[in-house]
Protein backbone atom coordinates (compact mmCIF):
# COMPACT_ATOMS: atom_id res chain seq x y z
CA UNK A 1 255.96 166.73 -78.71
CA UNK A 2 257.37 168.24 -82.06
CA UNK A 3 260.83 166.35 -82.13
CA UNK A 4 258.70 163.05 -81.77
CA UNK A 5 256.61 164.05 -84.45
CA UNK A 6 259.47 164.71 -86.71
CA UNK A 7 260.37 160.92 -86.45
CA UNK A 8 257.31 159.20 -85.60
CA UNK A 9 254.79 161.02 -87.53
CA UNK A 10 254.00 159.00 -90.47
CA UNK A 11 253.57 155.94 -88.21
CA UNK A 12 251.14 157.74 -85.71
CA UNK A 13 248.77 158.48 -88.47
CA UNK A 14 249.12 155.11 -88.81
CA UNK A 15 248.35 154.14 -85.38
CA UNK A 16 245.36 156.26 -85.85
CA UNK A 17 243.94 153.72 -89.00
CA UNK A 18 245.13 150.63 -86.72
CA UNK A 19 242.59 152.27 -84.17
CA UNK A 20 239.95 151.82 -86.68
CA UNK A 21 240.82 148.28 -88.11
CA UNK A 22 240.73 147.11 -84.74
CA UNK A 23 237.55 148.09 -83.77
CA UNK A 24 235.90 146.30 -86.29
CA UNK A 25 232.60 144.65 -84.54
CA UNK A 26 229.66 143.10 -85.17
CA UNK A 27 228.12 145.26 -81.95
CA UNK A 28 227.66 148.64 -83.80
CA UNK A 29 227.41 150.30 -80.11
CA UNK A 30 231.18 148.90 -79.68
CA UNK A 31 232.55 151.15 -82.59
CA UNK A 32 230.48 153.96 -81.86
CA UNK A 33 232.02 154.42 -78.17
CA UNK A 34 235.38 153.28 -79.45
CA UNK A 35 235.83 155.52 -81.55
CA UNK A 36 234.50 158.47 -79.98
CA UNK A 37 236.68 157.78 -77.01
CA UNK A 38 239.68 157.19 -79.22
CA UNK A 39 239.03 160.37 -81.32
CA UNK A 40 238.88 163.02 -78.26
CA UNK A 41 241.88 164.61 -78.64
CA UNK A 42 244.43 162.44 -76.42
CA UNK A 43 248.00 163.22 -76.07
CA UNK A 44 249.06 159.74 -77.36
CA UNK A 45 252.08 159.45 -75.37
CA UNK A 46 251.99 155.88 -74.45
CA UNK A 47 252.28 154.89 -78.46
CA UNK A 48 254.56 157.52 -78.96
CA UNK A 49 256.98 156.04 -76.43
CA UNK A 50 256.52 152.65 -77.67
CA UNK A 51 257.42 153.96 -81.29
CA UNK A 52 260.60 156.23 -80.19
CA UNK A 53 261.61 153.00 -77.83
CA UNK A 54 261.53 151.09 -80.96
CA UNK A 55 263.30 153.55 -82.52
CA UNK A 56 266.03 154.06 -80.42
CA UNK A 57 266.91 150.45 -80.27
CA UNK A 58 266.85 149.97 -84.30
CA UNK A 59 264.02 148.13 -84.84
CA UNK A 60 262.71 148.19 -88.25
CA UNK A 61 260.21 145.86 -88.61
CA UNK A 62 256.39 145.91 -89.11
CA UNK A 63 255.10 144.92 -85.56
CA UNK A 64 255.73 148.33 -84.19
CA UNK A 65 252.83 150.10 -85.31
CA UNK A 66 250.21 147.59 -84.06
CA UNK A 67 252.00 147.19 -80.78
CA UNK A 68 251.25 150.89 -80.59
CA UNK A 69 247.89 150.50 -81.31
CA UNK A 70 247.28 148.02 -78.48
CA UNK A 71 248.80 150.04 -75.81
CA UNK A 72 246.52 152.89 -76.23
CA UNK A 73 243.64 150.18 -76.37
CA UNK A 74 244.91 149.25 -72.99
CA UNK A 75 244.92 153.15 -72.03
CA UNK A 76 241.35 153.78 -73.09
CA UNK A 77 239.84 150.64 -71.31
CA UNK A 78 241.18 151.90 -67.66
CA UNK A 79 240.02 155.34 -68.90
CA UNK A 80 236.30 153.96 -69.50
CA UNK A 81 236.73 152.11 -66.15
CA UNK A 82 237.44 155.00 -64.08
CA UNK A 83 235.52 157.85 -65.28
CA UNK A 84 232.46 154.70 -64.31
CA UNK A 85 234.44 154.33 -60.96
CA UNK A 86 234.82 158.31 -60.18
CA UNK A 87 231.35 159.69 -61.67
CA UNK A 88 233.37 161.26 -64.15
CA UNK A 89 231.36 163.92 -66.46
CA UNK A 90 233.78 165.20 -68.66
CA UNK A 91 236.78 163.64 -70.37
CA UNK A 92 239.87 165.62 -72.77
CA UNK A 93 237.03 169.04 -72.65
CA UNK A 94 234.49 166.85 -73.49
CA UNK A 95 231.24 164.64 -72.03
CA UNK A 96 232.94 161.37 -70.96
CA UNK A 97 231.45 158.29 -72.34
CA UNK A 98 229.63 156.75 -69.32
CA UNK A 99 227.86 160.55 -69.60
CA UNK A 100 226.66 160.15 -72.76
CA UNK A 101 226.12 156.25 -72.69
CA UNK A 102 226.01 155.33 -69.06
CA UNK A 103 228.08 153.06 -67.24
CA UNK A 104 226.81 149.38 -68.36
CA UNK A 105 228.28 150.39 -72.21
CA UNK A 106 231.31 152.47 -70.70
CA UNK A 107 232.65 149.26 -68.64
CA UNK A 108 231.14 146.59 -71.33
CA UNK A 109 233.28 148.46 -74.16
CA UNK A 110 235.80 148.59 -71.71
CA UNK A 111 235.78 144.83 -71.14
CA UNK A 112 235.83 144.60 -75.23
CA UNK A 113 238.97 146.87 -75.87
CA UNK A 114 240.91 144.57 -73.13
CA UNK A 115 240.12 141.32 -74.55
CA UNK A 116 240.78 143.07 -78.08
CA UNK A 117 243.80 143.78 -76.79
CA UNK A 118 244.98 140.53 -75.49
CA UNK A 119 244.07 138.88 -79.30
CA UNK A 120 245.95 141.61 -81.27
CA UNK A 121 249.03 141.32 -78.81
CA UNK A 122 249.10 137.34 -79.61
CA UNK A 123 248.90 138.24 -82.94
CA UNK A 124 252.16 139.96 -83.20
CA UNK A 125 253.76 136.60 -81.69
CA UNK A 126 256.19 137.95 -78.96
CA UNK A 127 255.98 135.92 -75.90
CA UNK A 128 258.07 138.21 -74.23
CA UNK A 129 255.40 141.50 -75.21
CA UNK A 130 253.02 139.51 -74.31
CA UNK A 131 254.60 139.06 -70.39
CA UNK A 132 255.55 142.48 -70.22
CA UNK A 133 252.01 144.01 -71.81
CA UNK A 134 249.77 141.63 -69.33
CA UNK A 135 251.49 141.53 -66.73
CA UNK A 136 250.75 145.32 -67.22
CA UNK A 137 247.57 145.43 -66.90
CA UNK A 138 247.08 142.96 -63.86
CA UNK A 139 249.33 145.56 -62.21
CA UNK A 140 246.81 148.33 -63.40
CA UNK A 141 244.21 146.59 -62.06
CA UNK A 142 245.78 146.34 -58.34
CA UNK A 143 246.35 150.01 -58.90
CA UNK A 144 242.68 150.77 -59.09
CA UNK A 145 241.78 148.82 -55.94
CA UNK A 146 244.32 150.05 -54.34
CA UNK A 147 243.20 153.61 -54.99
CA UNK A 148 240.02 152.83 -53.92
CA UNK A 149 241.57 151.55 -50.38
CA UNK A 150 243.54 154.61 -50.01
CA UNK A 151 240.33 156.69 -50.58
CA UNK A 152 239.83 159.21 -48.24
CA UNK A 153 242.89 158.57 -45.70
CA UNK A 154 244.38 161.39 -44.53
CA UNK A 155 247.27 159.47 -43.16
CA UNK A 156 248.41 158.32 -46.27
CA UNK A 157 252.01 158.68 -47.10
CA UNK A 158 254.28 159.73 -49.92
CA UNK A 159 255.70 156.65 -50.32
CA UNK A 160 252.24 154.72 -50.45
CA UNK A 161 250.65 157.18 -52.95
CA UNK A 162 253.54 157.11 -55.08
CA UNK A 163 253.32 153.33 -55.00
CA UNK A 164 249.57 153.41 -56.06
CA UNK A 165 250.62 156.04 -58.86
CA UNK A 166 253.59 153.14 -59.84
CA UNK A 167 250.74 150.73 -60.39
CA UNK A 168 247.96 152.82 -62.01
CA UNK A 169 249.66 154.89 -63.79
CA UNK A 170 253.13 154.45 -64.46
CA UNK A 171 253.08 150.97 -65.22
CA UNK A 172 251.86 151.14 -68.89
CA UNK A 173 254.43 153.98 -69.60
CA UNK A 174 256.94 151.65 -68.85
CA UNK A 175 255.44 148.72 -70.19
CA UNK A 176 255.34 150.96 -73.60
CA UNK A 177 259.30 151.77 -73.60
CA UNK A 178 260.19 148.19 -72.70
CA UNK A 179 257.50 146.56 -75.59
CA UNK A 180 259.49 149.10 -78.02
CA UNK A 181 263.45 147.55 -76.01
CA UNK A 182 262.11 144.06 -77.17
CA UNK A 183 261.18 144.67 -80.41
CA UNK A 184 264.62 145.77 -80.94
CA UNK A 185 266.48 143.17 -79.24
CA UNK A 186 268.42 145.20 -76.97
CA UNK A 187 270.01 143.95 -74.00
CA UNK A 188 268.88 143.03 -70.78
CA UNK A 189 270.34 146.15 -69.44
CA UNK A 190 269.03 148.55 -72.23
CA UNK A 191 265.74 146.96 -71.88
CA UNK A 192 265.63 147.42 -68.14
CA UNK A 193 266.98 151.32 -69.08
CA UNK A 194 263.96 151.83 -70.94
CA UNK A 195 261.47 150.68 -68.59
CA UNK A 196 262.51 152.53 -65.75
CA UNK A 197 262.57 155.39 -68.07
CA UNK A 198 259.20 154.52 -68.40
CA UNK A 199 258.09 154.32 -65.02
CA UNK A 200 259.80 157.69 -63.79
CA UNK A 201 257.87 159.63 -66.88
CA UNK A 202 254.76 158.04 -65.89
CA UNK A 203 255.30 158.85 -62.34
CA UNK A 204 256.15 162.31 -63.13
CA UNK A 205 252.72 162.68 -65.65
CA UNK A 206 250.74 161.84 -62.57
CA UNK A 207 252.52 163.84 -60.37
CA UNK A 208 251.69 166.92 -62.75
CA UNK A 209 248.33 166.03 -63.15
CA UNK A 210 247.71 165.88 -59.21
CA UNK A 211 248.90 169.81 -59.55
CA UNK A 212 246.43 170.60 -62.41
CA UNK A 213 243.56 169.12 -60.58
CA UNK A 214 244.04 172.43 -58.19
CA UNK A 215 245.29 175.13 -60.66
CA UNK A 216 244.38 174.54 -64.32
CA UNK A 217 241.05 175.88 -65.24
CA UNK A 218 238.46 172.86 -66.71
CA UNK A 219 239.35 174.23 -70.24
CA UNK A 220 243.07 173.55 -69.86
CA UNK A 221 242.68 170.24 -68.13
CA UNK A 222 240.15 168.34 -70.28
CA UNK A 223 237.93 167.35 -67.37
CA UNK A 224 236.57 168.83 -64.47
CA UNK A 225 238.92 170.56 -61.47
CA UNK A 226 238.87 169.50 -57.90
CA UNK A 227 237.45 166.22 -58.98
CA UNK A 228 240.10 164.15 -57.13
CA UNK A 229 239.43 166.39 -53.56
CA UNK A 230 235.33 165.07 -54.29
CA UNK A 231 236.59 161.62 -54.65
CA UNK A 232 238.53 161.75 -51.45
CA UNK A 233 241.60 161.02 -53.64
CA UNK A 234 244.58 162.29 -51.48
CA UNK A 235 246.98 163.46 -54.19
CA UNK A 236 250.96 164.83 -53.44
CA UNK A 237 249.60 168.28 -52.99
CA UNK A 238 246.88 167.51 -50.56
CA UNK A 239 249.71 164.79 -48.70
CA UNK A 240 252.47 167.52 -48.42
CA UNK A 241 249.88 169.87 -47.21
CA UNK A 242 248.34 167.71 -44.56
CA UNK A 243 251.78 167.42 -43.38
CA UNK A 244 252.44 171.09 -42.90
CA UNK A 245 248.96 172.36 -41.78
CA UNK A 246 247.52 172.59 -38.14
CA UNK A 247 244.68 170.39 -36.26
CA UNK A 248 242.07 172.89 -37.44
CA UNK A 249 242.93 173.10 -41.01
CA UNK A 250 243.32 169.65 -40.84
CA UNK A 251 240.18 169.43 -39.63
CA UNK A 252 238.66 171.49 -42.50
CA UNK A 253 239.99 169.35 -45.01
CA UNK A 254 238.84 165.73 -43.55
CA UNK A 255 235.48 167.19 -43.37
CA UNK A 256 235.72 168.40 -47.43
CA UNK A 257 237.37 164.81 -48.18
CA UNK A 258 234.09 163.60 -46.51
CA UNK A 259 231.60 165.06 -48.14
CA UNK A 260 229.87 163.21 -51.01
CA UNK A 261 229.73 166.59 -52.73
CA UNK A 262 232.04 169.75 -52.67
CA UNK A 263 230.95 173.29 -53.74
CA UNK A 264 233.14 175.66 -54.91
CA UNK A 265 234.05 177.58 -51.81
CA UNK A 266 234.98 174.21 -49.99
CA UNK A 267 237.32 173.75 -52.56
CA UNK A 268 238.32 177.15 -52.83
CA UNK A 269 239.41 177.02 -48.88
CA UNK A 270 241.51 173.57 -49.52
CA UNK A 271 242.97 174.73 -52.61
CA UNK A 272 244.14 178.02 -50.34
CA UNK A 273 245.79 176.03 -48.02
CA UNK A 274 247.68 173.58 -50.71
CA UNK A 275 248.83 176.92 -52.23
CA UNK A 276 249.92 178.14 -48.94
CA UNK A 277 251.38 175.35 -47.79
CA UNK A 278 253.34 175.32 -51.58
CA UNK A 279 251.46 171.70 -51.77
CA UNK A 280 252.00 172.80 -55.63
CA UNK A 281 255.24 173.87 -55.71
CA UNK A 282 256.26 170.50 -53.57
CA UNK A 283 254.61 168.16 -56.50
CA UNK A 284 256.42 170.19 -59.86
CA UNK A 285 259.33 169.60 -58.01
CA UNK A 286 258.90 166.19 -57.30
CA UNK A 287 257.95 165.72 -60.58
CA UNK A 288 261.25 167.23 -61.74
CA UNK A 289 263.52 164.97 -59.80
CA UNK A 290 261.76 162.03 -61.68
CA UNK A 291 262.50 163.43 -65.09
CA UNK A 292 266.18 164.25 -64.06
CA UNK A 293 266.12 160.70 -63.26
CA UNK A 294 264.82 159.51 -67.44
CA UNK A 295 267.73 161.52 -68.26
CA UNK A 296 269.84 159.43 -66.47
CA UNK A 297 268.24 156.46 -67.88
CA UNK A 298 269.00 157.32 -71.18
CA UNK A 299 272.84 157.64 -70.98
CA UNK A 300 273.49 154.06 -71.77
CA UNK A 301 272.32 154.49 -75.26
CA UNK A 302 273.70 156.66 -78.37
CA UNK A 303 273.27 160.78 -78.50
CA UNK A 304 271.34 161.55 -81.84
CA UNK A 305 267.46 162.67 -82.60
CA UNK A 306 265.49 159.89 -81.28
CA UNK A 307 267.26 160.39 -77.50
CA UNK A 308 266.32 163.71 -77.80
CA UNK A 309 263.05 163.52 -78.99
CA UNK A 310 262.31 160.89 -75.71
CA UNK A 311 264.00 163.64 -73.51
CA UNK A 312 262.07 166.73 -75.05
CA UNK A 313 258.90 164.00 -74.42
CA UNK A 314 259.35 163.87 -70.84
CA UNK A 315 260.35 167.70 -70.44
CA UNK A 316 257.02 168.24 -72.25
CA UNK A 317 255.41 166.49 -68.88
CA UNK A 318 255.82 168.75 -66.76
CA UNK A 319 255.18 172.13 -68.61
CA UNK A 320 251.82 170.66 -69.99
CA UNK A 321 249.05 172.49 -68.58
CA UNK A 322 246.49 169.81 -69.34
């Protein structure tokens, strides 16, 4: 993340004081979540790209910064969403909001950083941001339902999860890196560049994170391990080993992915077979081919500092261990 911060420093911290202005509310309960969601440590990556997009297509004008701030708006309302859809307890290392609140606030403030978003993205007076960003996060919303279909079924392909991880996921990534193509007023092509750029990172991010929900330890990953195998979400590492394993083993999983509650030792014993099956090994290289694939995106525009800072930004994805 250093090279990014060499460039984009000075307007992060001013992301950071958008974040504030933005949450300005009558509702003091509004702020209070905000802001301790927004504070919690996140990586940031999804302003960041919007910044170095902008960036690397020579835009220089003011709309950048609150453009930014939006985006992670948009980030923290699905995040408030789904830790109240999965029961989630802990969020970055520490107690998620719906935890410390419960879930009526957690999805109401939710609800209140999406519209927010919405106003603040009219605001900067791009029709074309404004198609890209909501059409965004209708697509994110699809995701999640679709998720929630795909719960629990152990005959779920590749090609389907990575299509639920396009939508979810990946989407906003890409919807970042275009936002940051259009305020420069690249080409069609360039702008098309960036987006799929965009879409393979975010791919990739989930990808990785699917492999840290079975190796990292909670303090690494920021929330709690194993949580997707309790959810019945069937991740790449669980679908590559469910395609290697035998009837029995198979059997042991389904009746883990059915359970309501896991202890350790179930997990332990599904874990042990995605590590023997190299369910983990499978993923990081998946997730590899997709960030060969953003360098290939990249080649249409100039070599200099703000390529390489995008490039060190997606080889920072997959040697993250949280």
């Amino acid at each position: 993340m250093q090279a990014a911060l060499n460039i984009i420093g000075a307007e992060m911290k001013s992301v950071e004081q958008q974040f504030v202005k933005d949450l300005e509310s009558d509702v003091p309960l509004i702020r209070k979540v905000g802001e301790y969601v927004l504070s919690s440590g996140g990586k940031r990556i999804r302003p960041a790209l919007l910044l170095l997009a902008a960036h690397l297509c020579g835009y220089q004008g003011n709309q950048a910064v609150p453009l930014a701030s939006v985006i992670e708006f948009i980030h923290t309302a699905t995040l408030l969403h789904d830790d109240v859809v999965d029961s989630a307890t802990l969020r970055r290392g520490i107690a998620s909001a719906n935890t410390l609140w419960g879930n009526e606030a957690s999805v109401l403030v939710g609800d209140f950083l999406f519209s927010k978003s919405f106003s603040l993205m009219v605001a900067v007076g791009s029709m074309d941001v404004l198609r890209v960003l909501s059409n965004a996060t209708t697509v994110i919303a699809e995701g999640e339902v679709l998720q929630l279909l795909c719960t629990g079924e152990l005959d779920l392909t590749e090609e389907q999860y990575v299509g639920v991880v396009r939508s979810k996921t990946a989407i906003l990534m890409s919807a970042a890196c275009e936002a940051g193509a259009i305020l420069g007023a690249v080409s069609p092509e360039k702008q098309q560049a960036l987006a799929n750029f965009g879409m393979d990172l975010g791919i990739a991010f989930q990808l990785m994170d699917d492999t840290l929900d079975y190796i990292a330890s909670e303090e690494e990953f920021g929330k709690s391990i194993g949580h997707d195998l309790e959810e019945g979400k069937i991740t790449l590492p669980l679908i590559h080993t469910l395609r290697q394993c035998n009837q029995k083993e198979r059997d042991v999983i389904a009746a883990v992915v059915e359970k309501d509650e896991m202890s350790l030792d179930e997990f332990r014993e599904v874990s042990g077979l995605v590590k023997r099956y190299g369910g983990i090994e499978y993923s990081i290289a998946s997730a590899r081919r997709y960030i060969d694939a953003c360098s290939a995106h990249l080649e249409l525009f100039e070599a200099g500092p703000v390529r390489e800072a995008l490039l060190d930004l997606a080889g920072y994805v997959v040697t993250r261990s949280r």
